[in-house]
N, C-alpha and C. Protein backbone atom coordinates (compact mmCIF):
# COMPACT_ATOMS: atom_id res chain seq x y z
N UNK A 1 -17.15 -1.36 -3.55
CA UNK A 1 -18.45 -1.78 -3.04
C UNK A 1 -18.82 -0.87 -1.87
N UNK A 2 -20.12 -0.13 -2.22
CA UNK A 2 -20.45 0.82 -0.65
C UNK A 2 -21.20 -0.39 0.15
N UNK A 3 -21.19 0.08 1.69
CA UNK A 3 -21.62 -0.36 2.41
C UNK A 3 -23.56 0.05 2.33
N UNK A 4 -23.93 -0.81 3.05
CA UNK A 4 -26.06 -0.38 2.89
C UNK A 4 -25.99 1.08 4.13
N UNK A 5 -25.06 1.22 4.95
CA UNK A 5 -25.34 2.30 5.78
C UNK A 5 -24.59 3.49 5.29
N UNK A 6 -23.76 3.31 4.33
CA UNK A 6 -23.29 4.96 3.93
C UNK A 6 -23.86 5.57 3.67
N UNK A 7 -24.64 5.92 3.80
CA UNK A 7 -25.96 6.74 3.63
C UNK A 7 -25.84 7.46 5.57
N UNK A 8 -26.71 6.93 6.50
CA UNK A 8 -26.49 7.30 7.57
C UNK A 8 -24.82 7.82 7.96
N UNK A 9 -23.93 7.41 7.81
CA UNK A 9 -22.73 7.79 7.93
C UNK A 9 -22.25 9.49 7.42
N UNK A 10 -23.12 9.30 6.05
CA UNK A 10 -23.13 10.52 5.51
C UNK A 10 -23.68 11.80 5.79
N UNK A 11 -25.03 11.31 6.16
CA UNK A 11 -26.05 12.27 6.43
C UNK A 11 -25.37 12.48 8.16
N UNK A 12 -24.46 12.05 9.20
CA UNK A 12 -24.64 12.18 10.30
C UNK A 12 -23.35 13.31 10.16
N UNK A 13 -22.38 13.06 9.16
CA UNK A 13 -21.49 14.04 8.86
C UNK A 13 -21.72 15.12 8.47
N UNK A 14 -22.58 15.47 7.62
CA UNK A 14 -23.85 16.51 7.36
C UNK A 14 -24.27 17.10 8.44
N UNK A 15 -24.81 16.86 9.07
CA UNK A 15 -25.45 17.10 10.14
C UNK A 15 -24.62 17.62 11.25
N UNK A 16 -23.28 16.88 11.48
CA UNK A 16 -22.11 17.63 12.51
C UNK A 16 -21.18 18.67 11.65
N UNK A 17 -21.38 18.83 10.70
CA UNK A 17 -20.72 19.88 10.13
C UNK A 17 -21.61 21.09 10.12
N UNK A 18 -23.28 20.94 10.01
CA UNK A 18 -24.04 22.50 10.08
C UNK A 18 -24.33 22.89 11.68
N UNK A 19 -24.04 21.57 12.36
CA UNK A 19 -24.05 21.60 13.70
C UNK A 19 -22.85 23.14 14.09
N UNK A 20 -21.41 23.08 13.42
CA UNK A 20 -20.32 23.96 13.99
C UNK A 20 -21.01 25.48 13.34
N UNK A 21 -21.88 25.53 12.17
CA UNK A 21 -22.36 26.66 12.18
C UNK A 21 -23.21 27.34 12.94
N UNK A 22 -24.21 26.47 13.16
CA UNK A 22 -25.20 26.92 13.86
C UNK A 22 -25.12 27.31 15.41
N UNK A 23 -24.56 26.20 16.19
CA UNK A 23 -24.68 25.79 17.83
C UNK A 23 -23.60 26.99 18.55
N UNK A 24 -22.35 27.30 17.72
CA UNK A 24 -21.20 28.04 19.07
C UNK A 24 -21.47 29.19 19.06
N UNK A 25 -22.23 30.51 18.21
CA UNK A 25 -22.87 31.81 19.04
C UNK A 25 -23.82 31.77 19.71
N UNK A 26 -25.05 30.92 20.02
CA UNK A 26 -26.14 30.97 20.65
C UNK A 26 -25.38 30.05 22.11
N UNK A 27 -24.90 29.44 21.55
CA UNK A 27 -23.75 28.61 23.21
C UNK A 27 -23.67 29.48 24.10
N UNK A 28 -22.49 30.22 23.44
CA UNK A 28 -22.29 31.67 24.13
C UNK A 28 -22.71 32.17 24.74
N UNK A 29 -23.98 32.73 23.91
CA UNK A 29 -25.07 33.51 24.77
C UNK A 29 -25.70 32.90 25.92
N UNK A 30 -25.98 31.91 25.22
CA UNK A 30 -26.71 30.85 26.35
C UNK A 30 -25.98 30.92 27.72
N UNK A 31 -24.58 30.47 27.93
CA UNK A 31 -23.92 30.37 29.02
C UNK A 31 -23.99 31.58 29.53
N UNK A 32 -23.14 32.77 28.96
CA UNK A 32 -22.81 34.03 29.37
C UNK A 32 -24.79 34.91 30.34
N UNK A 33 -25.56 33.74 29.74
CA UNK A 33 -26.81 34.55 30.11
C UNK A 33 -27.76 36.07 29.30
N UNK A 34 -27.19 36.23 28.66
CA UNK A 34 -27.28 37.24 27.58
C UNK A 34 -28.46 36.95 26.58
N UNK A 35 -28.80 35.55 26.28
CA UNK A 35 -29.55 34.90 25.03
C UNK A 35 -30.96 35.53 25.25
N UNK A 36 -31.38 36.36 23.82
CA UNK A 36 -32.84 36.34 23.60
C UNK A 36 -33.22 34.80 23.41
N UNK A 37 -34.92 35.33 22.78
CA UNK A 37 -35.26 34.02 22.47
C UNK A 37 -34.84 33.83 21.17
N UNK A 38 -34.32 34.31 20.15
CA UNK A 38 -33.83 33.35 18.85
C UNK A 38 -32.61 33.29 18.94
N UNK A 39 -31.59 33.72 19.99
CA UNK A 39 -30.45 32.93 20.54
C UNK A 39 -30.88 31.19 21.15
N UNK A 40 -32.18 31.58 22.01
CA UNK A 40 -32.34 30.32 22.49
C UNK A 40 -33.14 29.12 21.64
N UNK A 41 -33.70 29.69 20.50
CA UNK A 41 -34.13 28.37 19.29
C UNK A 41 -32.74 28.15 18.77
N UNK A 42 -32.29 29.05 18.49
CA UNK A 42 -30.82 28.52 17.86
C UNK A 42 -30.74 27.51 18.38
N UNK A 43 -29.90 27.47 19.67
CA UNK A 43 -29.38 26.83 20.62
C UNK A 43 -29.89 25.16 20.66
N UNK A 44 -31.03 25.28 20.79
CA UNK A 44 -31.88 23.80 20.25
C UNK A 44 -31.78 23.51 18.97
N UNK A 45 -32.08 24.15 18.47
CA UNK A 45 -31.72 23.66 16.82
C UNK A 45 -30.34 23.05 16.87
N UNK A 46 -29.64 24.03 17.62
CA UNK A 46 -27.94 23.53 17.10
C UNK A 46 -27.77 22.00 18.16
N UNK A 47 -28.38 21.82 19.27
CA UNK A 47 -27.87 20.63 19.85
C UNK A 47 -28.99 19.23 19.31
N UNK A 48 -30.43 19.94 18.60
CA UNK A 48 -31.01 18.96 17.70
C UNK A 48 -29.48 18.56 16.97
N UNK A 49 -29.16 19.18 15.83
CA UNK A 49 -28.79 18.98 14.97
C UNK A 49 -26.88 18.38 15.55
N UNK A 50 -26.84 18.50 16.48
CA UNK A 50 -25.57 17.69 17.25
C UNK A 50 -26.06 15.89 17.67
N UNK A 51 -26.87 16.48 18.62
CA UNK A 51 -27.56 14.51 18.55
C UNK A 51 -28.18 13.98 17.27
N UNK A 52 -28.95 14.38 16.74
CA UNK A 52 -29.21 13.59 15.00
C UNK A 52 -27.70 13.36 14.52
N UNK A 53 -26.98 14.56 14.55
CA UNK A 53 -25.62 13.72 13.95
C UNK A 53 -24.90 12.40 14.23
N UNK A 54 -24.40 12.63 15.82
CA UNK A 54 -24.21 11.86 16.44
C UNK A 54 -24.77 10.21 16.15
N UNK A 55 -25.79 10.53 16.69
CA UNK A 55 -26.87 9.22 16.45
C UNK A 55 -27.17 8.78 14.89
N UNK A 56 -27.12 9.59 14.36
CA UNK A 56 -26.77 8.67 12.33
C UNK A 56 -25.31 7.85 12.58
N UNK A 57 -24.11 8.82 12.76
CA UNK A 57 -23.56 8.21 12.73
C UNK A 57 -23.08 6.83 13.70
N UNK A 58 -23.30 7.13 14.97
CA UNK A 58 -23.44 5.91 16.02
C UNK A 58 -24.05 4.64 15.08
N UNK A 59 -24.91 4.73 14.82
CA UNK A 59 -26.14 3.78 13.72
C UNK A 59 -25.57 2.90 12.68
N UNK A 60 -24.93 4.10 12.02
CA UNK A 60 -24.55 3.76 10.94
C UNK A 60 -23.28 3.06 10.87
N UNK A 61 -22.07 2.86 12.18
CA UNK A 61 -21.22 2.45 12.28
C UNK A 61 -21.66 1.32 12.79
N UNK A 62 -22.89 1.09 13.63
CA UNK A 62 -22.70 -0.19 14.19
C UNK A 62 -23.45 -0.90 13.59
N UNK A 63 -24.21 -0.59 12.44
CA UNK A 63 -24.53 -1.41 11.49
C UNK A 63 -23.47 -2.06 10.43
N UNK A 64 -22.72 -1.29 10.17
CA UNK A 64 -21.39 -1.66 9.16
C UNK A 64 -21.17 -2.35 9.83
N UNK A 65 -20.51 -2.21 10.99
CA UNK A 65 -19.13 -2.90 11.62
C UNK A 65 -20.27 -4.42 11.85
N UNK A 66 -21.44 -4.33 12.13
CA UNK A 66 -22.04 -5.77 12.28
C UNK A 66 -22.00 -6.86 10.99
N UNK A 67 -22.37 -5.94 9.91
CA UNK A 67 -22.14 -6.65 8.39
C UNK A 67 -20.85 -7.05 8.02
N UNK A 68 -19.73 -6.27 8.81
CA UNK A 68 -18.25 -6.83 8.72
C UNK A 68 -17.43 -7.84 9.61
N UNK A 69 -18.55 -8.19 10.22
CA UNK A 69 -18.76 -8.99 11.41
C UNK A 69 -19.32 -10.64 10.86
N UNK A 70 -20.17 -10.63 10.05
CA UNK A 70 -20.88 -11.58 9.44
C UNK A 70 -19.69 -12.57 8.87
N UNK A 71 -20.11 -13.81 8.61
CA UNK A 71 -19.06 -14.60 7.79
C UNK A 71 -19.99 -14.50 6.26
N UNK A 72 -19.21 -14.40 5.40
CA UNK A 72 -19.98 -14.14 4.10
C UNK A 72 -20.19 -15.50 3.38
N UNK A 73 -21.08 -15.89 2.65
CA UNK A 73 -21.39 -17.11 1.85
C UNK A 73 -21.90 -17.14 0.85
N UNK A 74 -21.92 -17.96 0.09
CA UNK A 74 -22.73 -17.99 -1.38
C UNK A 74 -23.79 -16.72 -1.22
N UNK A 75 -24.58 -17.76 -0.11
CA UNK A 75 -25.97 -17.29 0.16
C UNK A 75 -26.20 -15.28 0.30
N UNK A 76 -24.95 -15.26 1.14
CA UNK A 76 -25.24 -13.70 1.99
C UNK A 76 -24.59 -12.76 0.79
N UNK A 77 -23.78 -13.36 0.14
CA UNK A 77 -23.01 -12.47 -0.43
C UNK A 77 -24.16 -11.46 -1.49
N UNK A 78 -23.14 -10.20 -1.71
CA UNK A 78 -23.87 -9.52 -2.89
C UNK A 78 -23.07 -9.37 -4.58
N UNK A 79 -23.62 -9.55 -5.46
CA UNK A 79 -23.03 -10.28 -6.87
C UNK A 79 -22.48 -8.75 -7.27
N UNK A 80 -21.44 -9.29 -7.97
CA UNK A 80 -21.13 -7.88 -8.34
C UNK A 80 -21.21 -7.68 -9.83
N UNK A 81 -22.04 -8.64 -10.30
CA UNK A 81 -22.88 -8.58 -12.04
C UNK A 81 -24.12 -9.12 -11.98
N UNK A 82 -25.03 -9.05 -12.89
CA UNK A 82 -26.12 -9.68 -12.60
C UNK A 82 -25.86 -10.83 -13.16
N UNK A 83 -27.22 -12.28 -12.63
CA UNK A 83 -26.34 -13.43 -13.33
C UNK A 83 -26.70 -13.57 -14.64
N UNK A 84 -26.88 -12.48 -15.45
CA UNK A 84 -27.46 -12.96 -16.80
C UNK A 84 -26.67 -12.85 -17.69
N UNK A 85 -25.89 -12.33 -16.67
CA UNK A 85 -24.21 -12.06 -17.44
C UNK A 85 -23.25 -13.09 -17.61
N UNK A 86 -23.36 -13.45 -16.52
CA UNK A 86 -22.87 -14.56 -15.91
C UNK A 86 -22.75 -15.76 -17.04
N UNK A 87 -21.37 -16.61 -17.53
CA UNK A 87 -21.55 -17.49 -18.21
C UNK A 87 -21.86 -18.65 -17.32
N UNK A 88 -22.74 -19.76 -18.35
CA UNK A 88 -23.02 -21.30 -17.21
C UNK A 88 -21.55 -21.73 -16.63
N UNK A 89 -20.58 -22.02 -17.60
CA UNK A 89 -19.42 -22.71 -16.86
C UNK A 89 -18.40 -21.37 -16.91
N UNK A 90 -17.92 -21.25 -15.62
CA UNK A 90 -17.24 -20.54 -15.72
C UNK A 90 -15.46 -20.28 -16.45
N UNK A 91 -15.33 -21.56 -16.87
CA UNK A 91 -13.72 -22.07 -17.63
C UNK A 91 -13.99 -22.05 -19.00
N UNK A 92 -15.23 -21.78 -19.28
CA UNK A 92 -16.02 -21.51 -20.78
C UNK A 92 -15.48 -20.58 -21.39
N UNK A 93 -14.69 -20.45 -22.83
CA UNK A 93 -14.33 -19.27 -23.91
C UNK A 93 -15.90 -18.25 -23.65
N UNK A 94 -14.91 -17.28 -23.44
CA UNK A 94 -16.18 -16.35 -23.53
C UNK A 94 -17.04 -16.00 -24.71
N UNK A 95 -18.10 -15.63 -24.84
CA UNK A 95 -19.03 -15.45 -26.35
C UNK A 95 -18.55 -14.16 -26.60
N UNK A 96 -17.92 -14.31 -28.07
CA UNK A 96 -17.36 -12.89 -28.75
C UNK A 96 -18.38 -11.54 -28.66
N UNK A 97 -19.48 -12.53 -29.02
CA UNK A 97 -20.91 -11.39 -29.38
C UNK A 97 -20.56 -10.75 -30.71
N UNK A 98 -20.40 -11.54 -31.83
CA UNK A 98 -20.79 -11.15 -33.00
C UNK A 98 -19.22 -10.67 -33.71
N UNK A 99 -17.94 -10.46 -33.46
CA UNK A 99 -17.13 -10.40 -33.77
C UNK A 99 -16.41 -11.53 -34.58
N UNK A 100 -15.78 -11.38 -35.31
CA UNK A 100 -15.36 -12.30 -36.33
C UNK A 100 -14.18 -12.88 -35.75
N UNK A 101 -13.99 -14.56 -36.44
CA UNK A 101 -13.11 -14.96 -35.89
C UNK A 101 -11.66 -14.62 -37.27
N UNK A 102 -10.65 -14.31 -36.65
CA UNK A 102 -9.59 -14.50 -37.55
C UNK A 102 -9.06 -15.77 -38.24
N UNK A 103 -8.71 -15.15 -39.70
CA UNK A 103 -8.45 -16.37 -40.47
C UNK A 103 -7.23 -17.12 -39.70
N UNK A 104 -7.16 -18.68 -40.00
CA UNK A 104 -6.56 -19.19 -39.27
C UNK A 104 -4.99 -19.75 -40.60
């Protein structure tokens, strides 16, 4: 069963992984003082793309961890068939669906 935020979790891992491409040569420059200006868009781009990470994933953990937090119930729960599947009694022989019964 995925969680409703793996999605943010994902995308924030995404995001800190193009972060290590982008952000540590324009760093460099940046510090050392050296940086043109498309050292210095880099540089924003790369610490955009460090806080969006960050912050998906921040999000996305403290949304999970709140849903794992919840007490679960009839009500909250999520089905893991639809109920049309679902037989009325559940101690019920299941319906063959058209298969023959063996001679007895």
């Amino acid at each position: 069963m995925q969680s409703k935020r793996t999605w943010q979790i994902t995308v924030g891992s995404i995001l800190l992984a193009a972060t290590m491409f982008v952000l540590p040569m324009p760093l460099a420059e940046v510090f050392t003082g050296i940086a043109g200006q498309g050292a210095a868009v880099m540089f924003v781009v790369g610490l955009g793309l460090l806080v969006g990470g960050l912050g998906f994933i921040a999000v996305g953990l403290r949304k999970q961890s709140r849903n794992l937090r919840t007490a679960r119930t009839y009500d909250t729960r999520e089905a893991s068939s639809s109920n049309e599947d679902r037989p009325v009694n559940p101690y019920a022989v299941p319906n063959p669906y058209g298969a023959v019964r063996p001679p007895i």
